[in-house]
Protein backbone atom coordinates (compact mmCIF):
# COMPACT_ATOMS: atom_id res chain seq x y z
CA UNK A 1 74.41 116.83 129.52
CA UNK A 2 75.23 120.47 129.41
CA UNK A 3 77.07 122.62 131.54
CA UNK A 4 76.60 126.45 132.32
CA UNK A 5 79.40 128.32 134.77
CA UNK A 6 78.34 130.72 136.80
CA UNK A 7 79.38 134.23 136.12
CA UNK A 8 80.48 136.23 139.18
CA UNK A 9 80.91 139.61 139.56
CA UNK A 10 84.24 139.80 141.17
CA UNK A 11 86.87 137.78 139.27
CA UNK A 12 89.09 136.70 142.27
CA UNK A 13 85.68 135.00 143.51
CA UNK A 14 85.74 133.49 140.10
CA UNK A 15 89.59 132.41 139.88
CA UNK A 16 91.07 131.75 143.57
CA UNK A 17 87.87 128.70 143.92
CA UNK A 18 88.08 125.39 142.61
CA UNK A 19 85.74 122.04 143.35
CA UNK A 20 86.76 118.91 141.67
CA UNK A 21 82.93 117.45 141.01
CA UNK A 22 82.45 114.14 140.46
CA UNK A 23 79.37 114.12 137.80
CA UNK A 24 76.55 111.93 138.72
CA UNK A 25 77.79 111.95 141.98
CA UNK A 26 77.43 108.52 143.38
CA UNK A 27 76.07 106.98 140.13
CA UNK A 28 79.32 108.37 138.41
CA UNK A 29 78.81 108.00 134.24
CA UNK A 30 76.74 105.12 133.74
CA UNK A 31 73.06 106.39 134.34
CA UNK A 32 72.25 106.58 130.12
CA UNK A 33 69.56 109.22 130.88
CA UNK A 34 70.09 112.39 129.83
CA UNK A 35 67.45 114.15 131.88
CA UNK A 36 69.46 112.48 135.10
CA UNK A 37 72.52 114.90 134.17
CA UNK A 38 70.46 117.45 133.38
CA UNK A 39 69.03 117.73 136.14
CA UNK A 40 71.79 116.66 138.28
CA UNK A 41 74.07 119.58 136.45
CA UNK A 42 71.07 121.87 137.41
CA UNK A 43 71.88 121.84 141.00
CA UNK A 44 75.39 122.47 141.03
CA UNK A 45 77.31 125.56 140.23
CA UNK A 46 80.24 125.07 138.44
CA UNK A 47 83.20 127.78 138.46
CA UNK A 48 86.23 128.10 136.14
CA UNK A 49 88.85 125.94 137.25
CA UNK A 50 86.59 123.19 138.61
CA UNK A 51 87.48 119.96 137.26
CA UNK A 52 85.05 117.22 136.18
CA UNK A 53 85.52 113.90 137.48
CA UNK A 54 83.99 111.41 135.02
CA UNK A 55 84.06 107.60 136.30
CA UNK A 56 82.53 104.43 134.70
CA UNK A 57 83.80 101.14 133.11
CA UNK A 58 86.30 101.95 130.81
CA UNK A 59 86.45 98.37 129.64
CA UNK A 60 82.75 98.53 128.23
CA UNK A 61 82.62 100.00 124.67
CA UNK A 62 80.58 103.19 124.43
CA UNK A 63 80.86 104.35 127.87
CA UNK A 64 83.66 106.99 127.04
CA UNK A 65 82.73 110.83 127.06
CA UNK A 66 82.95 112.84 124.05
CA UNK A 67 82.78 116.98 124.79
CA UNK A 68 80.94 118.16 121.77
CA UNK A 69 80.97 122.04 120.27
CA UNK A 70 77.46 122.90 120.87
CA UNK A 71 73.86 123.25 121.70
CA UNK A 72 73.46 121.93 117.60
CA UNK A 73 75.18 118.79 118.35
CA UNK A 74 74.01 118.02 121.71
CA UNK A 75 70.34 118.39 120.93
CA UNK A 76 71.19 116.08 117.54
CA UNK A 77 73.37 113.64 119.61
CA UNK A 78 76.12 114.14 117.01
CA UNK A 79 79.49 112.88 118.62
CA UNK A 80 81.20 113.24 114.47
CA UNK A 81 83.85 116.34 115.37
CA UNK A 82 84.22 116.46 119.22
CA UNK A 83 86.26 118.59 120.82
CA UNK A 84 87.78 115.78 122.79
CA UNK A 85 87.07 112.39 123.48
CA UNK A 86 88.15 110.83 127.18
CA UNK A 87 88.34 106.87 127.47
CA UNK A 88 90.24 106.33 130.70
CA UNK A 89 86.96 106.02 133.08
CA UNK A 90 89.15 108.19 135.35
CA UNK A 91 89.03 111.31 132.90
CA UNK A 92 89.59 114.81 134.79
CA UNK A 93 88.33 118.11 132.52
CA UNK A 94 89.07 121.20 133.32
CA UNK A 95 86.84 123.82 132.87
CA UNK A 96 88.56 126.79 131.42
CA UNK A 97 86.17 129.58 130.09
CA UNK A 98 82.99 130.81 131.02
CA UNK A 99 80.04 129.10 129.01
CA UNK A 100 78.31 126.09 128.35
CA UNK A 101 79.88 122.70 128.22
CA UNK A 102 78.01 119.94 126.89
CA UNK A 103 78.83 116.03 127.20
CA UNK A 104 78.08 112.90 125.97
CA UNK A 105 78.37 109.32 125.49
CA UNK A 106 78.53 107.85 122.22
CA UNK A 107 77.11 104.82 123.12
CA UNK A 108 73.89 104.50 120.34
CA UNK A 109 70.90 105.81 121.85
CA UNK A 110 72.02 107.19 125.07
CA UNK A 111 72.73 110.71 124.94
């Protein structure tokens, strides 16, 4: 699933508002569909600051998250170099710059 933030033109509309999200709202990170998040991402707009709220069984195997660098490794499903890897099924990310985000699970097949 990618993210894009939204770039606004005053930066104190950009910096003084922040949402905590939970992605996949009530289905949380468990729906192993990547057009669901895609098109659940679509409809939000997502600010720096916001956190991501990512909840699922932690006890399952493959259900973590893994942030990946790129557009590359997203569209390839490569999870090899992540940027970071969350396993808590609680896991809160930040998001920090303006950009895209992208997000996966490195469960095989489901990305």
């Amino acid at each position: 699933m990618g993210y894009e933030l939204c770039d606004y033109s005053s930066p104190k509309a950009v910096y003084n508002t922040r949402h905590d999200v939970k992605v996949g709202d009530s289905q949380g990170w468990k729906v192993y569909d990547s057009d669901f998040y895609n098109k659940w991402s679509e409809e939000k707009q997502f600010r720096i600051g916001d956190i991501l709220l990512f909840e699922y069984a932690a006890n399952e195997e493959g259900n973590d998250v893994s942030e990946i660098n790129g557009d590359v490794e997203f569209m390839t499903c490569d999870p090899t170099s992540p940027v970071a890897v969350y396993k808590t099924g609680h896991d809160l990310v930040r998001l920090t710059e303006l950009g895209n985000y992208y997000f996966i699970t490195p469960r095989s097949g489901y990305c």
